[in-house]
N, C-alpha and C. Protein backbone atom coordinates (compact mmCIF):
# COMPACT_ATOMS: atom_id res chain seq x y z
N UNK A 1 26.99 -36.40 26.26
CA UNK A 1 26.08 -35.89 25.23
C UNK A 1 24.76 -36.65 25.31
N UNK A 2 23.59 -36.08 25.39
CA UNK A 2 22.43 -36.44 25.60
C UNK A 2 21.98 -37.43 24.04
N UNK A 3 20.61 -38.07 24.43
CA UNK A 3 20.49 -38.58 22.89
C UNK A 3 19.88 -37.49 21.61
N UNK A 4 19.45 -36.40 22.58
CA UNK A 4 18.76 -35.44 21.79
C UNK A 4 19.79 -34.49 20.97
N UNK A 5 20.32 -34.07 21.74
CA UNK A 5 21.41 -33.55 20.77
C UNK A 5 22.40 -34.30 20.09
N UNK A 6 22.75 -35.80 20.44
CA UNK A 6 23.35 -36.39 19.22
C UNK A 6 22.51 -36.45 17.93
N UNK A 7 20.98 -36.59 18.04
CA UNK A 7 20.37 -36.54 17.11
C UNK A 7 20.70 -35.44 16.17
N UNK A 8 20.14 -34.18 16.74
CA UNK A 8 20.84 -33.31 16.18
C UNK A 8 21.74 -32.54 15.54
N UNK A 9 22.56 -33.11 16.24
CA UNK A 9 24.48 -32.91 15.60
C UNK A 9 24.02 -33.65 14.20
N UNK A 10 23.42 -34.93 14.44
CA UNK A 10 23.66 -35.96 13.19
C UNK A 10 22.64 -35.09 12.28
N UNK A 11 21.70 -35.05 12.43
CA UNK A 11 20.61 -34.20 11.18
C UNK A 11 21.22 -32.74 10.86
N UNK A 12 22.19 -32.04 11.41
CA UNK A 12 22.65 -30.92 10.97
C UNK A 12 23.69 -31.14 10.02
N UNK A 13 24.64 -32.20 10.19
CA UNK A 13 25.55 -33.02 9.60
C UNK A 13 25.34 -33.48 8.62
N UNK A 14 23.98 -33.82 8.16
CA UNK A 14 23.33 -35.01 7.33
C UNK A 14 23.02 -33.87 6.33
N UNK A 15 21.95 -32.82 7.25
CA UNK A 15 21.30 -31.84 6.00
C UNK A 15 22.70 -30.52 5.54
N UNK A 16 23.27 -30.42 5.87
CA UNK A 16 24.80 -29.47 5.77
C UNK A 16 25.43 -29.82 4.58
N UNK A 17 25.27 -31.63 4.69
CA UNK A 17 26.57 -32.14 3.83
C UNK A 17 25.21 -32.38 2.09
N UNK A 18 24.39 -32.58 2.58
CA UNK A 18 23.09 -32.28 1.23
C UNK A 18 23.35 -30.77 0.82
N UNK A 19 23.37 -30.41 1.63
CA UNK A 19 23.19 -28.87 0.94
C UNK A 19 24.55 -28.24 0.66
N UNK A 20 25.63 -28.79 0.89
CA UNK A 20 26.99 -28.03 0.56
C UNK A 20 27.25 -29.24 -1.25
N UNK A 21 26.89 -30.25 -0.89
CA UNK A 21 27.14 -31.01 -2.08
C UNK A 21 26.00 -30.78 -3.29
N UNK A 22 24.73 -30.33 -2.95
CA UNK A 22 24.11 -29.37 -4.14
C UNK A 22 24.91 -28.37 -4.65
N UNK A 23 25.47 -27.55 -3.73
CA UNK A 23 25.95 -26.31 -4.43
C UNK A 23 26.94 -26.53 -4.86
N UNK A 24 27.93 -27.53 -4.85
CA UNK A 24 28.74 -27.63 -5.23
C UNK A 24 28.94 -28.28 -7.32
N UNK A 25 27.41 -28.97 -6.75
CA UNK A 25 27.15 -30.01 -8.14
C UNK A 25 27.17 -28.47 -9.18
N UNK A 26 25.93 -27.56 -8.77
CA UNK A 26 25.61 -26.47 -9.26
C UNK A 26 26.43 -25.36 -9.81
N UNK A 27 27.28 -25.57 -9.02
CA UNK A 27 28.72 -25.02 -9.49
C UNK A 27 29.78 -25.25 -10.57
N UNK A 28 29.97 -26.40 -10.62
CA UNK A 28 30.83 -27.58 -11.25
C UNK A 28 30.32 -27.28 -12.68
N UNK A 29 28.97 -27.81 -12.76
CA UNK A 29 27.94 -28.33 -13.93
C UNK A 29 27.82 -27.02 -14.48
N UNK A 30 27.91 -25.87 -14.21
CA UNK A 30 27.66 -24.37 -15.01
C UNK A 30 28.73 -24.11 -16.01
N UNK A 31 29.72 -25.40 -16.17
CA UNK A 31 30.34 -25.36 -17.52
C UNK A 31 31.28 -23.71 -17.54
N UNK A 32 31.97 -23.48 -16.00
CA UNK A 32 32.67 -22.75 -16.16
C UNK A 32 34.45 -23.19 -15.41
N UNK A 33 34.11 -24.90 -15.60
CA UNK A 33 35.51 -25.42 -14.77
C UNK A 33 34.95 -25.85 -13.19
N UNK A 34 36.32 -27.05 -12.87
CA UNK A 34 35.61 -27.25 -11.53
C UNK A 34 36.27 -26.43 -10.01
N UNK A 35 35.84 -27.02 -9.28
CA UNK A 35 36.00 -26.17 -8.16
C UNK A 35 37.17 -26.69 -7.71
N UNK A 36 37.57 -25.78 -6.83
CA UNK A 36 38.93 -26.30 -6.43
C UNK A 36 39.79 -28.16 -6.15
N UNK A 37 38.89 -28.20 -4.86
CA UNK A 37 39.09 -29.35 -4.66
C UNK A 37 39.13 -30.61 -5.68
N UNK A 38 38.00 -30.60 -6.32
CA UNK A 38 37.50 -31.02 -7.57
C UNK A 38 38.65 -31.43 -8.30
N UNK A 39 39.37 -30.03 -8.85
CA UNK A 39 40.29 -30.06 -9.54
C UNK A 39 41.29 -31.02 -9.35
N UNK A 40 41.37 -31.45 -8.19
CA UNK A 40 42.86 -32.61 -7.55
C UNK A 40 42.22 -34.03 -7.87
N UNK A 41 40.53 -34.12 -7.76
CA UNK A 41 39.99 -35.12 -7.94
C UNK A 41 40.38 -35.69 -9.25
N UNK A 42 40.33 -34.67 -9.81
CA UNK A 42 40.03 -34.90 -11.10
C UNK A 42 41.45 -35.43 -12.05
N UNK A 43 42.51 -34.73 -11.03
CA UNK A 43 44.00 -34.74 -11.73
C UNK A 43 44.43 -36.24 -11.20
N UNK A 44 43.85 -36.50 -9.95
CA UNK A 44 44.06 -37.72 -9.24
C UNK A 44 43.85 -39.15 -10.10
N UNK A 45 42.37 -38.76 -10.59
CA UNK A 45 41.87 -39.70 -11.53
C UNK A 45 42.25 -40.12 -12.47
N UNK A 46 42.89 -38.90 -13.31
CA UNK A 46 43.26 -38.94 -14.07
C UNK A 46 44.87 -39.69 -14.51
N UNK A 47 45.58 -39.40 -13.14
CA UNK A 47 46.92 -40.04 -13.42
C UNK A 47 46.78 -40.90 -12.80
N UNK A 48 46.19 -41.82 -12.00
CA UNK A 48 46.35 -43.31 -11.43
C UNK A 48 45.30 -44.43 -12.10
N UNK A 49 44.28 -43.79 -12.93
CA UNK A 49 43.03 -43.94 -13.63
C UNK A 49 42.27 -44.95 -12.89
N UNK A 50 42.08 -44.23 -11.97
CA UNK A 50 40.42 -44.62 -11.27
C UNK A 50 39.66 -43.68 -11.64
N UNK A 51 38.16 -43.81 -10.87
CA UNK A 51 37.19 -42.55 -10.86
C UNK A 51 37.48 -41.59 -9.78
N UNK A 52 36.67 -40.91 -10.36
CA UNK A 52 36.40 -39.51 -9.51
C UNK A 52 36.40 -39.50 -8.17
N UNK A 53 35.66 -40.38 -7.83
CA UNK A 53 34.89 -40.90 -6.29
C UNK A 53 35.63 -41.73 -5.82
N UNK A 54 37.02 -42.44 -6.26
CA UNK A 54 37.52 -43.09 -5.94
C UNK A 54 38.68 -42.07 -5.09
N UNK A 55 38.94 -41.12 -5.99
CA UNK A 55 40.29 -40.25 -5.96
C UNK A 55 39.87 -39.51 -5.00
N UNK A 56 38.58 -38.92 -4.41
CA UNK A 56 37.97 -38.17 -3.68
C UNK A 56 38.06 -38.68 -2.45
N UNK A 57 37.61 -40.43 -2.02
CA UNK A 57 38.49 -41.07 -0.93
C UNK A 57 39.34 -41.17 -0.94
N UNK A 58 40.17 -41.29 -1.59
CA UNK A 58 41.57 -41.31 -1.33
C UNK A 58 42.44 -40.01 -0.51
N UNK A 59 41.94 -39.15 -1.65
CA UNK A 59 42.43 -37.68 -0.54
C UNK A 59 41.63 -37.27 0.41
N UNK A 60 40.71 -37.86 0.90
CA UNK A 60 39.85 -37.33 2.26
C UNK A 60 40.44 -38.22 3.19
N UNK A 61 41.22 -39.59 3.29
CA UNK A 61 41.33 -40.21 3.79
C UNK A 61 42.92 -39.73 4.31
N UNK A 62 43.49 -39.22 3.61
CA UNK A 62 45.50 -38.28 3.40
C UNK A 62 44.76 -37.55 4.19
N UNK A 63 43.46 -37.03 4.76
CA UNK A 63 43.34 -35.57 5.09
C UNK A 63 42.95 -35.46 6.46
N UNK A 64 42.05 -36.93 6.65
CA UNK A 64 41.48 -37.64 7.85
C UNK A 64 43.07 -37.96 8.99
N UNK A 65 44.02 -38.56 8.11
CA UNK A 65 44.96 -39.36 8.50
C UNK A 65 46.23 -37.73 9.24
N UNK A 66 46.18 -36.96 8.88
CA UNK A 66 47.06 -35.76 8.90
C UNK A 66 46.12 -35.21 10.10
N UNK A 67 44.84 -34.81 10.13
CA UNK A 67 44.39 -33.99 11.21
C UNK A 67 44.20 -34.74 12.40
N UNK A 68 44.29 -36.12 12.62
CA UNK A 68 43.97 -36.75 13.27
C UNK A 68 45.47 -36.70 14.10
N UNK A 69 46.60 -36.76 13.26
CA UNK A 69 47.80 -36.40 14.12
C UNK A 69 48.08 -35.08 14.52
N UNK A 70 47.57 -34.08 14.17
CA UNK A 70 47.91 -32.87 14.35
C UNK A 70 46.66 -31.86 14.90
N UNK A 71 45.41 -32.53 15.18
CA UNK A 71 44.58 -31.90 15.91
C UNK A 71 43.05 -32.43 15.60
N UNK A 72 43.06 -33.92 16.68
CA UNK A 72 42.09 -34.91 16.11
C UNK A 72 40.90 -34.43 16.99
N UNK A 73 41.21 -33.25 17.48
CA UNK A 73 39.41 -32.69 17.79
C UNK A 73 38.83 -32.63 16.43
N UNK A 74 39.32 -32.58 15.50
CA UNK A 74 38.37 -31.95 14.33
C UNK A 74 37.77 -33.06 13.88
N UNK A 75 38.27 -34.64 14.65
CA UNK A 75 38.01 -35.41 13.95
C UNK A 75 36.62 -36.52 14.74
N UNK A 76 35.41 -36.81 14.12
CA UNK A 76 34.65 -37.40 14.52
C UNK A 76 33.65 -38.30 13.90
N UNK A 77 32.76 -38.90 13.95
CA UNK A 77 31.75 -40.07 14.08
C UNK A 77 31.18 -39.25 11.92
N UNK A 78 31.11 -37.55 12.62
CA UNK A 78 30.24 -36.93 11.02
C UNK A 78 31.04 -37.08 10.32
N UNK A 79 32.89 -36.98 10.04
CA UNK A 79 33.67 -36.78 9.47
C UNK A 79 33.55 -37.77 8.32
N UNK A 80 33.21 -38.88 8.96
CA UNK A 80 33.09 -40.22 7.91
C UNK A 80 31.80 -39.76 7.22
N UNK A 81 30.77 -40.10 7.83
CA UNK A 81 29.35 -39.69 7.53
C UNK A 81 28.93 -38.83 6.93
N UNK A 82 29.92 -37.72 6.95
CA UNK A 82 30.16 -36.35 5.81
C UNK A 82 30.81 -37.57 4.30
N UNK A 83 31.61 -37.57 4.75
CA UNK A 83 32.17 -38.14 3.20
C UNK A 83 31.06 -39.18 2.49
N UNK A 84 30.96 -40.18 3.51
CA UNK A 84 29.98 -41.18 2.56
C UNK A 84 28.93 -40.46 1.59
N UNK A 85 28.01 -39.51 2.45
CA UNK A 85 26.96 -38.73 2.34
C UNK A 85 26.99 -37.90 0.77
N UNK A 86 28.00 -37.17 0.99
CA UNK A 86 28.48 -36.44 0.21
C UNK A 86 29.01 -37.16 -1.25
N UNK A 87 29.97 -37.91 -1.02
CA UNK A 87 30.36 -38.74 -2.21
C UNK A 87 29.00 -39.07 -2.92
N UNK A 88 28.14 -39.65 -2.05
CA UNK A 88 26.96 -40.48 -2.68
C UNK A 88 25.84 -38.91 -3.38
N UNK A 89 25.84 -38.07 -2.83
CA UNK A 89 25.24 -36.83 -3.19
C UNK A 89 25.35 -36.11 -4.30
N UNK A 90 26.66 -35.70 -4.27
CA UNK A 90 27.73 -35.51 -5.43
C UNK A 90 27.31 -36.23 -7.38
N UNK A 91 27.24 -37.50 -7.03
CA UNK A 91 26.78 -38.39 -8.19
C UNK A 91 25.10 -38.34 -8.15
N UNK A 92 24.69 -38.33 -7.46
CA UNK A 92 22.68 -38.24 -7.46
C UNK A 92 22.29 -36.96 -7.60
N UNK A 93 22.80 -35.47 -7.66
CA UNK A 93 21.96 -34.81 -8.12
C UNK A 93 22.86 -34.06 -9.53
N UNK A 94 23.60 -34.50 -10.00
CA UNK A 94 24.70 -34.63 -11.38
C UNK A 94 23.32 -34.26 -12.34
N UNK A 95 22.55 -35.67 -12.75
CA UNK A 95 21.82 -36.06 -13.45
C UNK A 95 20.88 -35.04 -13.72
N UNK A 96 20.32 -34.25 -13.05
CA UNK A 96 18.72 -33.64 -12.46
C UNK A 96 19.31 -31.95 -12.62
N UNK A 97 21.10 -31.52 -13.13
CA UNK A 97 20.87 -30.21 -13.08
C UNK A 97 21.16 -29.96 -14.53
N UNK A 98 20.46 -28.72 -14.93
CA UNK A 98 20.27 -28.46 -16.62
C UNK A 98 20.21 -26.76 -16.74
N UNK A 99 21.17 -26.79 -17.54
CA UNK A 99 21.10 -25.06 -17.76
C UNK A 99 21.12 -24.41 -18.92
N UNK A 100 20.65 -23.12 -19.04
CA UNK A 100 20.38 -22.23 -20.46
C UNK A 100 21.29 -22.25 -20.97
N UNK A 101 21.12 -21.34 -22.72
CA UNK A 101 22.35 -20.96 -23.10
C UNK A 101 23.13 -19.58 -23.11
N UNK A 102 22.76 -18.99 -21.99
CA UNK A 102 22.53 -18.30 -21.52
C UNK A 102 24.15 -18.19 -20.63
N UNK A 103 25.31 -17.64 -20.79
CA UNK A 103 26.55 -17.54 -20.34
C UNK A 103 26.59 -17.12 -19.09
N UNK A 104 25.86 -15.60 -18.84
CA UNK A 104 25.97 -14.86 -17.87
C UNK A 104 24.53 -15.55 -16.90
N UNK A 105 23.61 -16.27 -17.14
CA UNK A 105 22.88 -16.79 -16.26
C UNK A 105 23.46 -17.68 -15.83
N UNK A 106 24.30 -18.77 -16.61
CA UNK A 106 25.05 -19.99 -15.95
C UNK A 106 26.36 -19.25 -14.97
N UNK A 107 26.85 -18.38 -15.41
CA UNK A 107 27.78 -17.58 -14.46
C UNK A 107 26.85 -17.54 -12.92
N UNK A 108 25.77 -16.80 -13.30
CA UNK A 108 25.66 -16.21 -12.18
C UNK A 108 24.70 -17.84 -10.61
N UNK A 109 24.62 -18.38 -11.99
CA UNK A 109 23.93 -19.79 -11.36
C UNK A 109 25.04 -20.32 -10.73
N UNK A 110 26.42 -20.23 -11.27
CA UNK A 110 27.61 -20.77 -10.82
C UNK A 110 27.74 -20.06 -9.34
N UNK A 111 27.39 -19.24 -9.27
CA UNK A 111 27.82 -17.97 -8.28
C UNK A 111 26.94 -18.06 -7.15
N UNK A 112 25.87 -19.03 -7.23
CA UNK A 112 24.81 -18.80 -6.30
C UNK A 112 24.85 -20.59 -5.88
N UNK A 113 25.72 -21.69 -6.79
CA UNK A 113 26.31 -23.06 -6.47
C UNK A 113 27.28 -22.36 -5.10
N UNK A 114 27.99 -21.47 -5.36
CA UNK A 114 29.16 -21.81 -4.41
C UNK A 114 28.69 -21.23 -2.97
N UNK A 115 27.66 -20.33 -3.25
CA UNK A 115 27.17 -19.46 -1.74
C UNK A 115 26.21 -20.77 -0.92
N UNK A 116 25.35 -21.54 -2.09
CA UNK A 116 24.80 -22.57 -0.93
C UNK A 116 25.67 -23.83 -1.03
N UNK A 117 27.36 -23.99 -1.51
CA UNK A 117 28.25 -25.36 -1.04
C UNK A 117 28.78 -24.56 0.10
N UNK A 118 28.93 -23.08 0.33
CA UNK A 118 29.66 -22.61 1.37
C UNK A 118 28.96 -22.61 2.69
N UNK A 119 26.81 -22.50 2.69
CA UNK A 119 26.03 -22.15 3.60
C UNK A 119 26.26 -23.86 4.08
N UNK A 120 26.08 -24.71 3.54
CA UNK A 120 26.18 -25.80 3.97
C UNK A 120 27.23 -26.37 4.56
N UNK A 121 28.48 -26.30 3.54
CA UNK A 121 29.83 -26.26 4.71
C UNK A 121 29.95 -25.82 6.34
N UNK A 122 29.70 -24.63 6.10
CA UNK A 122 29.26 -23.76 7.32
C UNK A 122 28.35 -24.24 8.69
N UNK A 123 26.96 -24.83 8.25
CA UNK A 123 26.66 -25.52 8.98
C UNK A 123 26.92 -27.01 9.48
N UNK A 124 27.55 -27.67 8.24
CA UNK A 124 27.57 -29.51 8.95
C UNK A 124 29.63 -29.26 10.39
N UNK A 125 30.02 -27.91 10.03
CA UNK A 125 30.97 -27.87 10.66
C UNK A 125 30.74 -26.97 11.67
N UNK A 126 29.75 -26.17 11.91
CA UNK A 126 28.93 -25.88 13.64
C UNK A 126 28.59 -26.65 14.36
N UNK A 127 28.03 -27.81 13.53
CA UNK A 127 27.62 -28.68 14.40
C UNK A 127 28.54 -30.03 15.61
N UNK A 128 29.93 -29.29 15.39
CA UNK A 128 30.78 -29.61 16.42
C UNK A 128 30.60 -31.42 16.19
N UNK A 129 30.41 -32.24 15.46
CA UNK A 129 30.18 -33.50 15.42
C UNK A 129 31.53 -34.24 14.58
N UNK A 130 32.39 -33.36 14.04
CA UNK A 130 33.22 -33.82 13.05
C UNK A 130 32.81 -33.10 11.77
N UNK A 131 33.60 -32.23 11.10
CA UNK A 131 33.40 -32.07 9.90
C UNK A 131 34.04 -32.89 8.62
N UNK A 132 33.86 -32.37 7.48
CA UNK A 132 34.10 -33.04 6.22
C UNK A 132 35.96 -33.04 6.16
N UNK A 133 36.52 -34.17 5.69
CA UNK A 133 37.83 -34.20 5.68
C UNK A 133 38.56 -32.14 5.10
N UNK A 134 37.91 -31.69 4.37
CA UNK A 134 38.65 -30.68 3.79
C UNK A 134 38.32 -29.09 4.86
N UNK A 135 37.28 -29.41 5.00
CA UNK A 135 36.97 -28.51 6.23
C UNK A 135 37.70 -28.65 7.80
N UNK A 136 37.91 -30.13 8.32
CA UNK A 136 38.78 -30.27 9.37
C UNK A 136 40.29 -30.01 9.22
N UNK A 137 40.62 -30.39 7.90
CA UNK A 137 41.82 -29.85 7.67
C UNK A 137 42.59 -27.88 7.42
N UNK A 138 41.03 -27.31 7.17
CA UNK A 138 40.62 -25.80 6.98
C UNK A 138 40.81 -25.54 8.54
N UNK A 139 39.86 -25.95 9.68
CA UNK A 139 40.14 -25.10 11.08
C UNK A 139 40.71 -26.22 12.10
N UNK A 140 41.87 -27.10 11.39
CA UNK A 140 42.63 -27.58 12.42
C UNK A 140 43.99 -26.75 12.06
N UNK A 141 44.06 -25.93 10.88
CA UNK A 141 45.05 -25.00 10.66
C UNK A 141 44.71 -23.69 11.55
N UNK A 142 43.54 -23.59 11.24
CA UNK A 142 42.40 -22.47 11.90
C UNK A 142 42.98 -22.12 13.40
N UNK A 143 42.50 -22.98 14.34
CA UNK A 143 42.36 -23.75 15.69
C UNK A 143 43.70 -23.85 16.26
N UNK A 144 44.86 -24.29 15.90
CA UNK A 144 45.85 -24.65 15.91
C UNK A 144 46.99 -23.08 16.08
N UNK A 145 46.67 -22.59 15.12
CA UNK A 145 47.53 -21.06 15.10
C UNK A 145 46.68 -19.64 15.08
N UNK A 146 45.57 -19.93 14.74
CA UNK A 146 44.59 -18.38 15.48
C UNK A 146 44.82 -17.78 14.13
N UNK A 147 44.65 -18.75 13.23
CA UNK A 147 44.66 -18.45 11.95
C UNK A 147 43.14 -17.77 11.08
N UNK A 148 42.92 -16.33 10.47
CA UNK A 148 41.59 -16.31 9.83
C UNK A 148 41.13 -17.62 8.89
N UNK A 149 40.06 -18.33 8.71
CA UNK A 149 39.56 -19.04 8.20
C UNK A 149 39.47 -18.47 6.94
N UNK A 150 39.57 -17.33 6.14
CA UNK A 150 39.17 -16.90 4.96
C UNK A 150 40.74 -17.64 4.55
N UNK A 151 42.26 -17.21 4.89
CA UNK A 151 43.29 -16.92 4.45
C UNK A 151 43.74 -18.66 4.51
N UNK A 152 43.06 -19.03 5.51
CA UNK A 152 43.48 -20.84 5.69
C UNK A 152 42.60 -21.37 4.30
N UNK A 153 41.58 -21.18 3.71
CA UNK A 153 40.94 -21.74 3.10
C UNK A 153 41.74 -21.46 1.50
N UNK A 154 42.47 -20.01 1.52
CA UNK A 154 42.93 -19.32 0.17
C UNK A 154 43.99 -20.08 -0.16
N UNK A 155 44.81 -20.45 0.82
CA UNK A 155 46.31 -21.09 0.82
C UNK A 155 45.79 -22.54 0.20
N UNK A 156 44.91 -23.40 1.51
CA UNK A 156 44.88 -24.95 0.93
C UNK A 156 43.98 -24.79 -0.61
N UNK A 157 42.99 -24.14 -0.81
CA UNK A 157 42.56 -23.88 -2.17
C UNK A 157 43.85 -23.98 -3.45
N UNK A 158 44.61 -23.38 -3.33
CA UNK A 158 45.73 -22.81 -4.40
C UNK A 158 46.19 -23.61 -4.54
N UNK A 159 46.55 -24.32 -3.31
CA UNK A 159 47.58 -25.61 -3.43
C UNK A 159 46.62 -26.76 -4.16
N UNK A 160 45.55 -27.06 -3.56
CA UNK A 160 44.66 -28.12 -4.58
C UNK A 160 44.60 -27.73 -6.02
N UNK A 161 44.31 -26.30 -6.09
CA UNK A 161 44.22 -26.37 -7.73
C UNK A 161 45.85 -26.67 -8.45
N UNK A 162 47.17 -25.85 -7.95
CA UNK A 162 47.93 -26.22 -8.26
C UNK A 162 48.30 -27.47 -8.68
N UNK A 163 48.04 -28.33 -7.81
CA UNK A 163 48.51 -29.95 -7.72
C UNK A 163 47.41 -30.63 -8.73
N UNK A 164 46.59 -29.99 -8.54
CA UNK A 164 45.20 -30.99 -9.59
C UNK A 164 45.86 -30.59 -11.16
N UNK A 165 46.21 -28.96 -11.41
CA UNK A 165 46.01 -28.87 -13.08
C UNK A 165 47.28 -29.50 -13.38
N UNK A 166 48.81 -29.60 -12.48
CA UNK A 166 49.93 -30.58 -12.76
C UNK A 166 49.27 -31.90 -13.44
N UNK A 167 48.28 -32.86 -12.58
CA UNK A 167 48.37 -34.08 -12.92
C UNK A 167 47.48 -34.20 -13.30
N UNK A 168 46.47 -32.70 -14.22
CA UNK A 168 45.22 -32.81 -15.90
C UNK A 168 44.09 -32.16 -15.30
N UNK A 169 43.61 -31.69 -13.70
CA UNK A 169 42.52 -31.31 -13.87
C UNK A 169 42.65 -29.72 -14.85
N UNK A 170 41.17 -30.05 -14.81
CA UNK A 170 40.36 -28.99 -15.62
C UNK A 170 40.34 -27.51 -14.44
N UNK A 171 40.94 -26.17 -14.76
CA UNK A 171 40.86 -24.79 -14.06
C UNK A 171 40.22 -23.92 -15.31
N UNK A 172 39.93 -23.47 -14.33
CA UNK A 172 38.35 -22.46 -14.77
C UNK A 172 37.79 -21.25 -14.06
N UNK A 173 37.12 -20.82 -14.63
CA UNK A 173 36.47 -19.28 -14.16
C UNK A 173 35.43 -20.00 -12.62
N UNK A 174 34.97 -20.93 -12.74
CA UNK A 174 34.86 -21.39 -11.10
C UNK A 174 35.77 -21.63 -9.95
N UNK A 175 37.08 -22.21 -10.73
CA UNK A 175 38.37 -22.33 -9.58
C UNK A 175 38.46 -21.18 -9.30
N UNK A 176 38.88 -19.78 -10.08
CA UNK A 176 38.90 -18.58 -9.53
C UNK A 176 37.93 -18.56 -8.28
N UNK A 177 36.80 -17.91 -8.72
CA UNK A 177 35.50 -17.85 -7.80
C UNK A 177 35.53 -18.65 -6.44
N UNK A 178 35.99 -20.08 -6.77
CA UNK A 178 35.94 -20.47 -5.52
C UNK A 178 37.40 -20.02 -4.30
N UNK A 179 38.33 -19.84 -4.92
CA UNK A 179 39.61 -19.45 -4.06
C UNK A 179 39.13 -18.05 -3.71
N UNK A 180 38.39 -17.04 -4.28
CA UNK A 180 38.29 -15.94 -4.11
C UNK A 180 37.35 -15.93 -3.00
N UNK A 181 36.06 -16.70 -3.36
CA UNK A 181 34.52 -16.34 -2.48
C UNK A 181 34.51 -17.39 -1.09
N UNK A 182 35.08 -18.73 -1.38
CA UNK A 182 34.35 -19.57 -0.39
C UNK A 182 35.07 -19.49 1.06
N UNK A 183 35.90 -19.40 1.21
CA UNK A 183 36.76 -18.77 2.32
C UNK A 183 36.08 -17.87 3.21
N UNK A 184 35.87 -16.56 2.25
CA UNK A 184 34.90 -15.68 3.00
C UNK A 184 33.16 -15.72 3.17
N UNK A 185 32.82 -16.23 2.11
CA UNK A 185 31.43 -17.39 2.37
C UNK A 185 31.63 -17.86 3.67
N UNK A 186 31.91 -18.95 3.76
CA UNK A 186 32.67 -19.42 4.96
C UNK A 186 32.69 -19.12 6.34
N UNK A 187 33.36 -18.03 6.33
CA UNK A 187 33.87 -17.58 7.49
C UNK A 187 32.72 -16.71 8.06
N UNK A 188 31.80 -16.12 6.55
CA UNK A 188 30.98 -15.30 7.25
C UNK A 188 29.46 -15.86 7.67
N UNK A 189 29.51 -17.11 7.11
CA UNK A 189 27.96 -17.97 7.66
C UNK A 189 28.61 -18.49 8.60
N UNK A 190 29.46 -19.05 9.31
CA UNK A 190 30.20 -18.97 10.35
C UNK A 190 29.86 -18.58 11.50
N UNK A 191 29.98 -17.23 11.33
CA UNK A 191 29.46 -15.81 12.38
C UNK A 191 28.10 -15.51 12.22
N UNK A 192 27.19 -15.74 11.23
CA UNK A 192 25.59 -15.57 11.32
C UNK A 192 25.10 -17.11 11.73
N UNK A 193 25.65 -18.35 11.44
CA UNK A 193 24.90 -19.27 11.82
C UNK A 193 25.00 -19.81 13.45
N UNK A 194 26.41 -19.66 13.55
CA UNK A 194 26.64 -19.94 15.22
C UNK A 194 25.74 -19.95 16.04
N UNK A 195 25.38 -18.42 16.68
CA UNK A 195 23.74 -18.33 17.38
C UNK A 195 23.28 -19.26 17.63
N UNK A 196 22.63 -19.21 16.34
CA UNK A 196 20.74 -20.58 16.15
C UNK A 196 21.69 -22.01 16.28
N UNK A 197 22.79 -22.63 16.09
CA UNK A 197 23.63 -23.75 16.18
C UNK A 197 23.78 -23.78 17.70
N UNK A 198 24.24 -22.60 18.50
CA UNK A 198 24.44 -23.24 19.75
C UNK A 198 23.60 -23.24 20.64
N UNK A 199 22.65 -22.93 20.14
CA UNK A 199 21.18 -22.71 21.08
C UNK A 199 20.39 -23.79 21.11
N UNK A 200 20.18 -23.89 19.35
CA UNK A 200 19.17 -25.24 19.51
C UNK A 200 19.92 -26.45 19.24
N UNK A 201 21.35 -27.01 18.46
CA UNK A 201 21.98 -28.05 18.05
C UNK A 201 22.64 -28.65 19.43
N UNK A 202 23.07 -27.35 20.15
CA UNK A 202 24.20 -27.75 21.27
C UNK A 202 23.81 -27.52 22.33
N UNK A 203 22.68 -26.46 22.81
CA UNK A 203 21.92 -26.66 23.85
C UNK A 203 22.65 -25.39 24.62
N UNK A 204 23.76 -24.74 23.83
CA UNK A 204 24.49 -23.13 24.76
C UNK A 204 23.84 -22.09 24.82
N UNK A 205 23.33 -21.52 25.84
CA UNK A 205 22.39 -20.18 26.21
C UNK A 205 23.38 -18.93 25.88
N UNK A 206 22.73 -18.57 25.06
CA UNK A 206 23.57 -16.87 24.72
C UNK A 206 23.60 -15.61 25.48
N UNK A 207 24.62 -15.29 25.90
CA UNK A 207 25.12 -14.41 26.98
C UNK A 207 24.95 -13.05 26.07
């Protein structure tokens, strides 16, 4: 790998994991419940009583530790660099989001959190550098059995919210939304971002 495109990988990685952890804040904060994953964070926290961010390494690290035995291509240099990034992201733009009282605008604000945590997902995991613990664990199921990415994402979704509202998280009209939309979000910036990713990130000429 050249130094130019490690650069690259890393700034697609860097700006992916900014922009999937905005939408995610945006999501969360619309006061319609949290998002899936979230939800385990939250149940995590809640029954061992640490924080949020504590419980959030903890299960990225169960998630790091599993794909790494069962299909440690997924696993790399961003994987970490996703989490730090993100964790630290997650808590810094909390503060700075504010919404009407306005139900169906915060709905639909909720709705437009999960399309840019999904555009961003999408890209820091094109960039072939290692993705985020929950995403490597998404297409090492993917990768592994020729599995659709919408139906891999629906299954581990269900199961996080399941396990989170057991041990107190908070489910909500966003957990819906997200088991329903981000999968296929997902899968379908996926197939529109690829292109411009392997052309200019990875340096692959399109046939």
């Amino acid at each position: 790998m050249s130094r130019k495109e490690m650069i690259l990988k890393l700034l697609t990685v860097i700006v992916g994991t900014v922009i999937a952890a905005f939408g995610l804040d945006i999501a969360i904060y619309a006061g319609f419940g949290s998002a899936t994953l979230a939800i385990l964070w939250q149940g995590m926290a809640k029954t061992i009583r640490i924080t949020i961010g504590q419980a959030s390494l903890i299960i990225a690290a169960a998630m790091v530790v599993f794909c790494w035995f069962y299909d440690r291509k997924q696993i790399h240099i961003g994987t970490i660099l996703y989490q730090v990034i993100y964790s630290f992201c997650i808590d810094l733009f909390a503060p700075f989001l504010h919404y009407s009282s306005s139900k169906l605008a915060n709905f639909l604000i909720m709705i437009c959190g999960l399309v840019i945590f999904s555009f961003g997902s999408a890209l820091y995991s094109l960039a072939d550098f290692g993705k985020g613990p929950y995403e490597a664990l998404t297409f090492a199921f993917v990768h592994k059995n020729q599995w659709p990415i919408q139906n891999v994402r629906i299954i581990l979704d269900v199961m996080c919210v399941l396990l989170g509202w057991i041990l107190g998280g908070t489910v909500g009209i966003c957990t819906i939304a997200t088991i329903m939309l981000s999968g296929a979000l997902l899968q379908k910036f996926v197939k529109i971002l690829k292109p411009a990713i392997d052309t200019i990130v990875l340096g692959k000429a399109i046939h």
